[in-house]
PDB file of N, CA and C in Angstrom:
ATOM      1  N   UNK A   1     -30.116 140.625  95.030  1.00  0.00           N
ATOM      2  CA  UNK A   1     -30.254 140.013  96.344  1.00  0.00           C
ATOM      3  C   UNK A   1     -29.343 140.761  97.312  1.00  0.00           C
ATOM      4  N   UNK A   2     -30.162 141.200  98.269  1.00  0.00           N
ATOM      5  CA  UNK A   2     -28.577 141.950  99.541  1.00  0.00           C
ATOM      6  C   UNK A   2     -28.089 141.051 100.172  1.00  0.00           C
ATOM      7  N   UNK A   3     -26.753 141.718 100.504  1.00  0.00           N
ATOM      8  CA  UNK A   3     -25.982 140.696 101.519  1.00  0.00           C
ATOM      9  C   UNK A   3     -26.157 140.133 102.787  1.00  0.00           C
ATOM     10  N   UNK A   4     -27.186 140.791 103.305  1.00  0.00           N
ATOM     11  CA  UNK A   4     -28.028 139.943 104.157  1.00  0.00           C
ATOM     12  C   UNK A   4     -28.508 138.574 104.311  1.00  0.00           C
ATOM     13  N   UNK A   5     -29.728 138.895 103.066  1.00  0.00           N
ATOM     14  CA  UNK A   5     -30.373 137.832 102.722  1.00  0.00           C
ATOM     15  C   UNK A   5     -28.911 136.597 102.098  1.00  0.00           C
ATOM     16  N   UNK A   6     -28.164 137.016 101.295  1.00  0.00           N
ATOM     17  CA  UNK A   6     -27.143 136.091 100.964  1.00  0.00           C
ATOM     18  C   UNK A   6     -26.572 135.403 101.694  1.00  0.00           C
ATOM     19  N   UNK A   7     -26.098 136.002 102.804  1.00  0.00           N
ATOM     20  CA  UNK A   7     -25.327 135.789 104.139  1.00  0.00           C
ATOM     21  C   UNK A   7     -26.212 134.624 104.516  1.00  0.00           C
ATOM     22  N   UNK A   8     -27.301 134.973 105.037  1.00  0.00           N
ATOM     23  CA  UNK A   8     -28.393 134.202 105.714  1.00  0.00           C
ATOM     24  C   UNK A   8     -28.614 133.086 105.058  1.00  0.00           C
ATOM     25  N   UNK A   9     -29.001 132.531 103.225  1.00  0.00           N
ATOM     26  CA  UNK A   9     -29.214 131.662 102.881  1.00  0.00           C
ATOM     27  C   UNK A   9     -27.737 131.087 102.766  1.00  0.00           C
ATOM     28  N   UNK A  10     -26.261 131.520 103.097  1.00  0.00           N
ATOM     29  CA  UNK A  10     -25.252 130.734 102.996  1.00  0.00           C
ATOM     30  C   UNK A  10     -25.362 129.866 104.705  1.00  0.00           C
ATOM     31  N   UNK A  11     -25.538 130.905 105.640  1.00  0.00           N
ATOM     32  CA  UNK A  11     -25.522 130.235 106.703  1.00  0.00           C
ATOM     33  C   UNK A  11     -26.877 128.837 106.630  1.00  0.00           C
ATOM     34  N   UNK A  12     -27.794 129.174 106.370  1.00  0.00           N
ATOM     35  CA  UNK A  12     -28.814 127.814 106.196  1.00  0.00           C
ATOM     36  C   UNK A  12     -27.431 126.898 105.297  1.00  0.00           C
ATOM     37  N   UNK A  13     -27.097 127.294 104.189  1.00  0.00           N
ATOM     38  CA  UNK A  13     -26.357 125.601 103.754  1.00  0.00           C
ATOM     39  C   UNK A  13     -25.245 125.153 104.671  1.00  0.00           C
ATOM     40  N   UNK A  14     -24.544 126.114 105.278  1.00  0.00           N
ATOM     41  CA  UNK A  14     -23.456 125.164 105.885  1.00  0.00           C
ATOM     42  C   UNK A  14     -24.071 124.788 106.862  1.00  0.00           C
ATOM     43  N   UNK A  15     -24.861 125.416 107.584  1.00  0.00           N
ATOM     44  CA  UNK A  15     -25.392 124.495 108.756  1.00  0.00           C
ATOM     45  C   UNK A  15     -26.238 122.987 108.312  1.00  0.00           C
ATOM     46  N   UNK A  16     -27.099 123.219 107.330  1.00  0.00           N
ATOM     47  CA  UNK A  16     -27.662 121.742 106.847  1.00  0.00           C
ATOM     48  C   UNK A  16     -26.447 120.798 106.142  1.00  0.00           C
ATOM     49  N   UNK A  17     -25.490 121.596 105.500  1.00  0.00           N
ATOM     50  CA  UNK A  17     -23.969 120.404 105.316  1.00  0.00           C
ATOM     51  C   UNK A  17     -23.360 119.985 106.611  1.00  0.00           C
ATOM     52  N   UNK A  18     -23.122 121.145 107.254  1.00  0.00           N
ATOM     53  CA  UNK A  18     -22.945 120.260 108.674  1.00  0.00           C
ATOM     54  C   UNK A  18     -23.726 119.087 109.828  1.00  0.00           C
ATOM     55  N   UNK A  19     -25.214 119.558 109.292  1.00  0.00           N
ATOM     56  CA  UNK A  19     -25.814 118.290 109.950  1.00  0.00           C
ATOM     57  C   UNK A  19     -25.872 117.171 109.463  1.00  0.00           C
ATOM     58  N   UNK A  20     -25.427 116.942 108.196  1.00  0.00           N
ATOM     59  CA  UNK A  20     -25.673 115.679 107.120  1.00  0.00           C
ATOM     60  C   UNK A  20     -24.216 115.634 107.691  1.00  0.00           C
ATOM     61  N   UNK A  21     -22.438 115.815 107.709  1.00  0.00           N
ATOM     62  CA  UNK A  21     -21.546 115.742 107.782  1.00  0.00           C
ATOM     63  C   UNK A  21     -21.900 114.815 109.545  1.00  0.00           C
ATOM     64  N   UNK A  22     -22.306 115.723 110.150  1.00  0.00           N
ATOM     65  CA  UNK A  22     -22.527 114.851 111.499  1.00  0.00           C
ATOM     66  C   UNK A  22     -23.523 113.886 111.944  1.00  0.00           C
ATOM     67  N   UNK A  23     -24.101 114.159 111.280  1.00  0.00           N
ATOM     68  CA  UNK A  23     -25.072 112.293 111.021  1.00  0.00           C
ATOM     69  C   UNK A  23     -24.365 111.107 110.385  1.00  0.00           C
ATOM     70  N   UNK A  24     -23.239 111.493 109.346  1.00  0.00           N
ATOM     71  CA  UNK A  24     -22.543 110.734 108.522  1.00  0.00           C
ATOM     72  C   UNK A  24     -21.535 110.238 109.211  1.00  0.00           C
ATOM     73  N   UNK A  25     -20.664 111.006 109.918  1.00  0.00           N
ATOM     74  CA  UNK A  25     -19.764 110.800 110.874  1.00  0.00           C
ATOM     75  C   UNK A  25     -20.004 109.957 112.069  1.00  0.00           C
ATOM     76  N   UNK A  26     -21.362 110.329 112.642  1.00  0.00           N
ATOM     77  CA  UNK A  26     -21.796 109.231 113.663  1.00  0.00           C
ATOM     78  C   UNK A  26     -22.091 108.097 112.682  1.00  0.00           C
ATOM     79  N   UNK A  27     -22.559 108.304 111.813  1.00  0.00           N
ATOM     80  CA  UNK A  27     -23.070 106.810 111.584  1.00  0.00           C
ATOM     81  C   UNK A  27     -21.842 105.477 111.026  1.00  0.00           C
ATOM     82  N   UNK A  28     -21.105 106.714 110.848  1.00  0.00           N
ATOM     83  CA  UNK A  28     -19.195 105.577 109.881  1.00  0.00           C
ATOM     84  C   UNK A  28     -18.761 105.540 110.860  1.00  0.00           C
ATOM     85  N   UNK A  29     -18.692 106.027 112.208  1.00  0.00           N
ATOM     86  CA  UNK A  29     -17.663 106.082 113.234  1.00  0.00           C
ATOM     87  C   UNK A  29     -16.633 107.257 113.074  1.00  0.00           C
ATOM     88  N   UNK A  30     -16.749 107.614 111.903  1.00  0.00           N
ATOM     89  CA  UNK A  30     -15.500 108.943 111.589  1.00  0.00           C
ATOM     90  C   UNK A  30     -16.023 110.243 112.391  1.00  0.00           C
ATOM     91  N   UNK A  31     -14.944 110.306 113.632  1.00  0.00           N
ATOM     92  CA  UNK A  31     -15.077 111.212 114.666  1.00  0.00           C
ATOM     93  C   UNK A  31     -14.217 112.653 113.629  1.00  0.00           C
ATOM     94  N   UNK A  32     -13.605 112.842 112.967  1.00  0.00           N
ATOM     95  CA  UNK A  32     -13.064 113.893 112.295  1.00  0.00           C
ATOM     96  C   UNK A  32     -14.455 114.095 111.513  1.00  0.00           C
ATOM     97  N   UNK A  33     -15.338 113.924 110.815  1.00  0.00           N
ATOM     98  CA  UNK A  33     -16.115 114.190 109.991  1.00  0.00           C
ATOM     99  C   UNK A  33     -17.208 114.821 110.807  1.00  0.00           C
ATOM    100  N   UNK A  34     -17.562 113.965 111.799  1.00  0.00           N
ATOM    101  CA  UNK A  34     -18.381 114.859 112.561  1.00  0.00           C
ATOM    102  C   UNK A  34     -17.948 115.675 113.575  1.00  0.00           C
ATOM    103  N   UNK A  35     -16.946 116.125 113.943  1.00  0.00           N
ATOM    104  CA  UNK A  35     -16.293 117.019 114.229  1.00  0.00           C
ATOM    105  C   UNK A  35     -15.942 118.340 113.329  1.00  0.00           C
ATOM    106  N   UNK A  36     -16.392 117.979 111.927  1.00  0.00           N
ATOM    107  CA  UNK A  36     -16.258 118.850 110.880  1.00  0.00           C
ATOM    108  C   UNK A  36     -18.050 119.659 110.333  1.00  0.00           C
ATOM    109  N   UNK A  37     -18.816 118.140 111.265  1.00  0.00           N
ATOM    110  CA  UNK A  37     -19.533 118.543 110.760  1.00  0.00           C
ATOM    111  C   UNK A  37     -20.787 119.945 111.948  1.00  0.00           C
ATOM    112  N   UNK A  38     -20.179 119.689 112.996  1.00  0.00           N
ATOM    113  CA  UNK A  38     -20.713 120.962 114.339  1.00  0.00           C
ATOM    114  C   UNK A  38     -19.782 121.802 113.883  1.00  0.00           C
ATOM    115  N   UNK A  39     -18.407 121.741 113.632  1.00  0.00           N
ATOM    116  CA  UNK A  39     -17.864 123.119 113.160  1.00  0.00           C
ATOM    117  C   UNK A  39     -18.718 123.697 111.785  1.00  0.00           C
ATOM    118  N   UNK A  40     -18.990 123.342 111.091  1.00  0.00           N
ATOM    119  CA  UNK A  40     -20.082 123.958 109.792  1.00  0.00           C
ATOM    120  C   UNK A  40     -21.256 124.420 110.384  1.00  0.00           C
ATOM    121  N   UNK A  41     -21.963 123.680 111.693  1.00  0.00           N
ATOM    122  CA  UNK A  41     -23.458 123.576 111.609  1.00  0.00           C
ATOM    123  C   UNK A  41     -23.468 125.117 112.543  1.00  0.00           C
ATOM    124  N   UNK A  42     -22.021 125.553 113.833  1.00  0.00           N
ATOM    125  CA  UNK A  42     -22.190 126.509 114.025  1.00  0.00           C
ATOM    126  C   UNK A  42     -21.506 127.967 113.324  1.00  0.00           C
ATOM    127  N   UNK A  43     -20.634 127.442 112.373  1.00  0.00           N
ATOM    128  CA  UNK A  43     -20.238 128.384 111.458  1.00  0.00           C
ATOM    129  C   UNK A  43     -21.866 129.183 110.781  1.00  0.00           C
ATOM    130  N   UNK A  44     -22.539 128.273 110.257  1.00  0.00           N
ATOM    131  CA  UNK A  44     -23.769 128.231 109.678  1.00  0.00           C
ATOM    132  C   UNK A  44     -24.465 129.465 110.563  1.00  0.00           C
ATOM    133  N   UNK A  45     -24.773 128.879 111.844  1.00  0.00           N
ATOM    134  CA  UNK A  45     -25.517 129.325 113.004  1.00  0.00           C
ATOM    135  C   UNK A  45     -25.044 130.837 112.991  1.00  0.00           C
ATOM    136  N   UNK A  46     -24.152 130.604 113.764  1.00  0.00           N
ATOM    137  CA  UNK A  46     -23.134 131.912 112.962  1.00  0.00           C
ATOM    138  C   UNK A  46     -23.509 132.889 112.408  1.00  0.00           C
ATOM    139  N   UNK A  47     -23.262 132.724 111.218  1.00  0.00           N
ATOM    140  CA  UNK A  47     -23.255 133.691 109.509  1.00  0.00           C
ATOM    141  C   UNK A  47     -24.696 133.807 109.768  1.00  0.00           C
ATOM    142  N   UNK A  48     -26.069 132.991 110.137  1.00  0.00           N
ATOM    143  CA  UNK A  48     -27.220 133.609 110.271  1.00  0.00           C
ATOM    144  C   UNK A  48     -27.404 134.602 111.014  1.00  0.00           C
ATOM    145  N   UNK A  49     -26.907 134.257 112.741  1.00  0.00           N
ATOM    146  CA  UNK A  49     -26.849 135.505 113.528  1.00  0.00           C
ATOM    147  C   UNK A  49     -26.561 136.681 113.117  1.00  0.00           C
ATOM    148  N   UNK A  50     -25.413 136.516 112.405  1.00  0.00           N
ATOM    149  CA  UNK A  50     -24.470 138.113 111.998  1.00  0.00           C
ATOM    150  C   UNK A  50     -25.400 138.734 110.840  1.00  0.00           C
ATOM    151  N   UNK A  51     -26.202 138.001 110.101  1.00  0.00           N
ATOM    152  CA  UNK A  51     -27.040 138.793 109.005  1.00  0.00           C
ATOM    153  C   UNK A  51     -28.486 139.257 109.786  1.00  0.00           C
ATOM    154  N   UNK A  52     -28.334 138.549 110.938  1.00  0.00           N
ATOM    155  CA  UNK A  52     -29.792 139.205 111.359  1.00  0.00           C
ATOM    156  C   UNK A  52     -29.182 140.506 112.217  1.00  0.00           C
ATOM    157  N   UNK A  53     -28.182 140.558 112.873  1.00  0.00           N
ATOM    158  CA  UNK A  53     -27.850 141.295 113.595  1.00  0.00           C
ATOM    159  C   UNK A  53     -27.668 142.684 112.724  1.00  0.00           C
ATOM    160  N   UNK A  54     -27.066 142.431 111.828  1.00  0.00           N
ATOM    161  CA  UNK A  54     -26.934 143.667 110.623  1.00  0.00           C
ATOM    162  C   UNK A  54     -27.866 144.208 109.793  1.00  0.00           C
ATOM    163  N   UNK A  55     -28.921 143.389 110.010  1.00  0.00           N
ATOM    164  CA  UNK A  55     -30.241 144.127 109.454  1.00  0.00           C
ATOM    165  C   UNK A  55     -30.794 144.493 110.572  1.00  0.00           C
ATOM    166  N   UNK A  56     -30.769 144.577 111.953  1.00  0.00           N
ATOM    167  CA  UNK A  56     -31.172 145.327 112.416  1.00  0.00           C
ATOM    168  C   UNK A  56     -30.216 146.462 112.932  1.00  0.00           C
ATOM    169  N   UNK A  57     -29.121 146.151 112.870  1.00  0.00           N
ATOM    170  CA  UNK A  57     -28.321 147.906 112.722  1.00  0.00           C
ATOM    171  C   UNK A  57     -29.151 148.640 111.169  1.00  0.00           C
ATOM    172  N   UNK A  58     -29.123 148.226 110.296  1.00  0.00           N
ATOM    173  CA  UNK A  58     -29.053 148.846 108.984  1.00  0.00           C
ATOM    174  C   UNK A  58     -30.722 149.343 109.450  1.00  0.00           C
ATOM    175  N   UNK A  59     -31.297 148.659 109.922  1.00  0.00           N
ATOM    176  CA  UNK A  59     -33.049 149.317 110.637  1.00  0.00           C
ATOM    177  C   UNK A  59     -32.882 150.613 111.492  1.00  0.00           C
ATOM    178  N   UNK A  60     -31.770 150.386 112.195  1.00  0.00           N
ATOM    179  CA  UNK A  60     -31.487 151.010 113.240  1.00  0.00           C
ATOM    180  C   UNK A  60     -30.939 152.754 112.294  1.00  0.00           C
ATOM    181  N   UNK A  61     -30.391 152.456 111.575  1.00  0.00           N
ATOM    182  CA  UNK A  61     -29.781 153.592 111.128  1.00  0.00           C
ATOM    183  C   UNK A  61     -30.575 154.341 110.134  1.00  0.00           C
ATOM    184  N   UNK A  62     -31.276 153.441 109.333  1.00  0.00           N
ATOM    185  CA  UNK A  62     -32.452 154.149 108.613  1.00  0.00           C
ATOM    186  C   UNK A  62     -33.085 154.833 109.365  1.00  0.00           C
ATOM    187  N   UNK A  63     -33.714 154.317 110.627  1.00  0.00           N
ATOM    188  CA  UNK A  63     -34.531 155.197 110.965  1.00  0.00           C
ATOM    189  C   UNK A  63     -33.383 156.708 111.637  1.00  0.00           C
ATOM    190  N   UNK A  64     -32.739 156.556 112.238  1.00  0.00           N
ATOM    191  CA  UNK A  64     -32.055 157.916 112.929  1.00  0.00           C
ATOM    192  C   UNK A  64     -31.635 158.439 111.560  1.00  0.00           C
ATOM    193  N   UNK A  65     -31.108 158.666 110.442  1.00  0.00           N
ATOM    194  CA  UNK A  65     -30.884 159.274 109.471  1.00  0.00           C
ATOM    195  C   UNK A  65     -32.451 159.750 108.614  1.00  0.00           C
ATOM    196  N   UNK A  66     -33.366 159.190 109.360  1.00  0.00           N
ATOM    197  CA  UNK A  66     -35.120 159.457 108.997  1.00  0.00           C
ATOM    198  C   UNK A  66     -35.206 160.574 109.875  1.00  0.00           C
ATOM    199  N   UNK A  67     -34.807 160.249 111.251  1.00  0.00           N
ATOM    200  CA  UNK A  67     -35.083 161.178 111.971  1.00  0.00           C
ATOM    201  C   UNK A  67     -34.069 163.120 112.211  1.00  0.00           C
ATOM    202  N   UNK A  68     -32.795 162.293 111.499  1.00  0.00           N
ATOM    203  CA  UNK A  68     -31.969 164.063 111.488  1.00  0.00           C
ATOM    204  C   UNK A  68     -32.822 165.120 110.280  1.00  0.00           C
ATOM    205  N   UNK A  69     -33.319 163.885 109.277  1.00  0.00           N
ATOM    206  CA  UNK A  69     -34.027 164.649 108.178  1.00  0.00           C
ATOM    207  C   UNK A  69     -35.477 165.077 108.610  1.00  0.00           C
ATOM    208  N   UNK A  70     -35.900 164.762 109.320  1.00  0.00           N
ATOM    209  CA  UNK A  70     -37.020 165.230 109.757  1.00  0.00           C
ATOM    210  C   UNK A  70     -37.198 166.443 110.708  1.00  0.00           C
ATOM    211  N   UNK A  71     -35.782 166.390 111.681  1.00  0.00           N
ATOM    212  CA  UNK A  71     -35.579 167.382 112.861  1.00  0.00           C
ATOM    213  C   UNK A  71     -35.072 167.765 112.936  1.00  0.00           C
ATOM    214  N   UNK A  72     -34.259 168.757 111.828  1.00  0.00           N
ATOM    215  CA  UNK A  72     -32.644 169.002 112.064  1.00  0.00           C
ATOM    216  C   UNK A  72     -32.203 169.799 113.003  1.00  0.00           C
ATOM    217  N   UNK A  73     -33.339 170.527 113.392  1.00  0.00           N
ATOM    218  CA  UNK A  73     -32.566 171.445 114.204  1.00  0.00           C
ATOM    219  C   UNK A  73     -32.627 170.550 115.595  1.00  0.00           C
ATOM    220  N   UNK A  74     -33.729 169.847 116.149  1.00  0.00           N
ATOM    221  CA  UNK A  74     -33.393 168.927 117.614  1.00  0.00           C
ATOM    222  C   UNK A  74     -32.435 168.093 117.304  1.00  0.00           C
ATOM    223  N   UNK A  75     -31.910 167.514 115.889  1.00  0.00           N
ATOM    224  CA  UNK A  75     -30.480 166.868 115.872  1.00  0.00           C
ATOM    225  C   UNK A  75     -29.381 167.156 116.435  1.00  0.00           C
ATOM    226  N   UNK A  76     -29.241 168.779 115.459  1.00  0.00           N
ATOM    227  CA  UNK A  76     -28.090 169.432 115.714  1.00  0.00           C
ATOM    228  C   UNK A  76     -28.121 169.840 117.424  1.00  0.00           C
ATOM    229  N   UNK A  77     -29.460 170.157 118.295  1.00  0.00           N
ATOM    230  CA  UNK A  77     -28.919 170.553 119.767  1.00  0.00           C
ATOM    231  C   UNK A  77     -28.573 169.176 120.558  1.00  0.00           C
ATOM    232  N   UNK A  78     -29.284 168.392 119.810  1.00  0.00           N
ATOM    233  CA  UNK A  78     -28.634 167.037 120.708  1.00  0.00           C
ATOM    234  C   UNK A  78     -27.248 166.834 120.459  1.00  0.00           C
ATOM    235  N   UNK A  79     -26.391 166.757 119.164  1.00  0.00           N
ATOM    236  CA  UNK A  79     -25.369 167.107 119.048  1.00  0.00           C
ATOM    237  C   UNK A  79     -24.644 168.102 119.871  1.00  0.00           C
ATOM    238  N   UNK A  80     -24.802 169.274 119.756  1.00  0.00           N
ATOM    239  CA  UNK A  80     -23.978 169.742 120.461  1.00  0.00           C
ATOM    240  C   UNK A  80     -23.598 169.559 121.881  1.00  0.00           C
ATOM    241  N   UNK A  81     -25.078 169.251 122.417  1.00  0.00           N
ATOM    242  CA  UNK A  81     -25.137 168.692 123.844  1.00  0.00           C
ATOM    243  C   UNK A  81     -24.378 167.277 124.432  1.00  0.00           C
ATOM    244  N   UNK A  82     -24.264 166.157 123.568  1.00  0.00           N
ATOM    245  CA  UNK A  82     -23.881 165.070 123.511  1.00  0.00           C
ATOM    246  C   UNK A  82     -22.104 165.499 123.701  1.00  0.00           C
ATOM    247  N   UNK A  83     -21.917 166.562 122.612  1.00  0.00           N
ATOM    248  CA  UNK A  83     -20.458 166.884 122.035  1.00  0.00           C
ATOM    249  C   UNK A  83     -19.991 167.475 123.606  1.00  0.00           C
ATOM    250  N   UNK A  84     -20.553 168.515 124.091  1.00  0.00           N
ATOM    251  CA  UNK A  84     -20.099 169.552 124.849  1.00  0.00           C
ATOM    252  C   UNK A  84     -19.722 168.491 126.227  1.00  0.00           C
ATOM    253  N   UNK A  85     -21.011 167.495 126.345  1.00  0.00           N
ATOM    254  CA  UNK A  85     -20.653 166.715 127.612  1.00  0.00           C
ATOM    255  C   UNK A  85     -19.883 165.601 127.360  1.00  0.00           C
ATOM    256  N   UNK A  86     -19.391 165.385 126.620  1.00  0.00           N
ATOM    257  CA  UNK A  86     -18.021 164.307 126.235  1.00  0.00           C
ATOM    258  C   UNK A  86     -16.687 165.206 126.020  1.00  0.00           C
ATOM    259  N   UNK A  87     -16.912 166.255 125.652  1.00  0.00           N
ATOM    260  CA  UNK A  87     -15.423 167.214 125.696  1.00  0.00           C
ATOM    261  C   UNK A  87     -15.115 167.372 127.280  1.00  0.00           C
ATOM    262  N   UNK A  88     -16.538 167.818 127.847  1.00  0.00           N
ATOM    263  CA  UNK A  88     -16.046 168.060 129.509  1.00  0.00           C
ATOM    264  C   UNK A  88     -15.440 167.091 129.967  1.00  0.00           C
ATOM    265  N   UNK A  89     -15.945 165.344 129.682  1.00  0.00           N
ATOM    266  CA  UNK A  89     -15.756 164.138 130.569  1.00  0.00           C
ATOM    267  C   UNK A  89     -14.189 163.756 129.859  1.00  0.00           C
ATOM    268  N   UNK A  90     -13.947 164.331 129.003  1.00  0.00           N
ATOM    269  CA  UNK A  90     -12.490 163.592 127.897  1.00  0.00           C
ATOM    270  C   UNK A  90     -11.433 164.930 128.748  1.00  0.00           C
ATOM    271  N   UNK A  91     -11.563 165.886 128.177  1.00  0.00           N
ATOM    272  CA  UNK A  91     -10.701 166.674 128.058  1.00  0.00           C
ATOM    273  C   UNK A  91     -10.605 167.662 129.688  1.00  0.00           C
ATOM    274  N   UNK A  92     -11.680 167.595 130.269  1.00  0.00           N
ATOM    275  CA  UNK A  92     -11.888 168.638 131.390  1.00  0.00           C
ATOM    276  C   UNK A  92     -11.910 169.882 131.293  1.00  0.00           C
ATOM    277  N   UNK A  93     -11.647 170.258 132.133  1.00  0.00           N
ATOM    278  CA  UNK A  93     -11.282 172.314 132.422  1.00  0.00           C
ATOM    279  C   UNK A  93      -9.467 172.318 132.620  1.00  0.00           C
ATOM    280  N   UNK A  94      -9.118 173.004 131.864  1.00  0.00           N
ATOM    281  CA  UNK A  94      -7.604 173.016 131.861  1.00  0.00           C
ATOM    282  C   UNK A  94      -7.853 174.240 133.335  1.00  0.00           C
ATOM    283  N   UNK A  95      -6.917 173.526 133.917  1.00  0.00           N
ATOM    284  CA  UNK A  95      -6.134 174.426 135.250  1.00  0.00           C
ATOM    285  C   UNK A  95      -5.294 175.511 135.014  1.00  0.00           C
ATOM    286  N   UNK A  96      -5.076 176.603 135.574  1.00  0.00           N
ATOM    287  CA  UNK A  96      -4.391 177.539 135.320  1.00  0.00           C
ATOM    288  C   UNK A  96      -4.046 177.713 136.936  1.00  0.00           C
ATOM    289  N   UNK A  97      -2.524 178.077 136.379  1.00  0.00           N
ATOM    290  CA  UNK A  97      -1.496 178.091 138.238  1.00  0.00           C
ATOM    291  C   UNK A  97      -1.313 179.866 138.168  1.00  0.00           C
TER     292      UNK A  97
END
């Protein structure tokens, strides 16, 4: 199972423990319990976001590591081009007096 998918089915349980925690809490009057129980439900919320968000970096990177292998040489000039215009904008033209 990847850590994605793991991530993702942990975030489904704390968020469904947190909604049973805050149904329970409203229903006893225990304001700490359901106060425990929105902290779980967006912890939950949470940990889902971050596994979806990381499978689409990990999409994201498959494909550009698809694409240096496919093009190496338009890789490498985008590289250098990328490189050359971030050395100019970082470092400049050294002055000479």
């Amino acid at each position: 199972m990847s850590d994605s998918v793991k991530n993702k089915g942990e975030g489904l349980l704390d968020e469904a423990k947190g909604r049973i925690k805050d149904a329970a809490g409203g229903l006893t009057g225990d304001a700490k319990v359901q106060a425990e129980g929105k902290i779980d439900q967006l912890s939950g919320v949470a940990q889902q976001e971050f596994a979806d968000l990381y499978d689409d970096a990990e999409t994201t990177l498959e494909k550009a590591t698809a694409f240096v292998q496919d093009r190496p040489l338009i890789s490498l000039s985008v590289a250098i081009v990328v490189g050359t215009i971030l050395g100019a904008l970082f470092f400049g033209r050294s002055k000479k007096n």
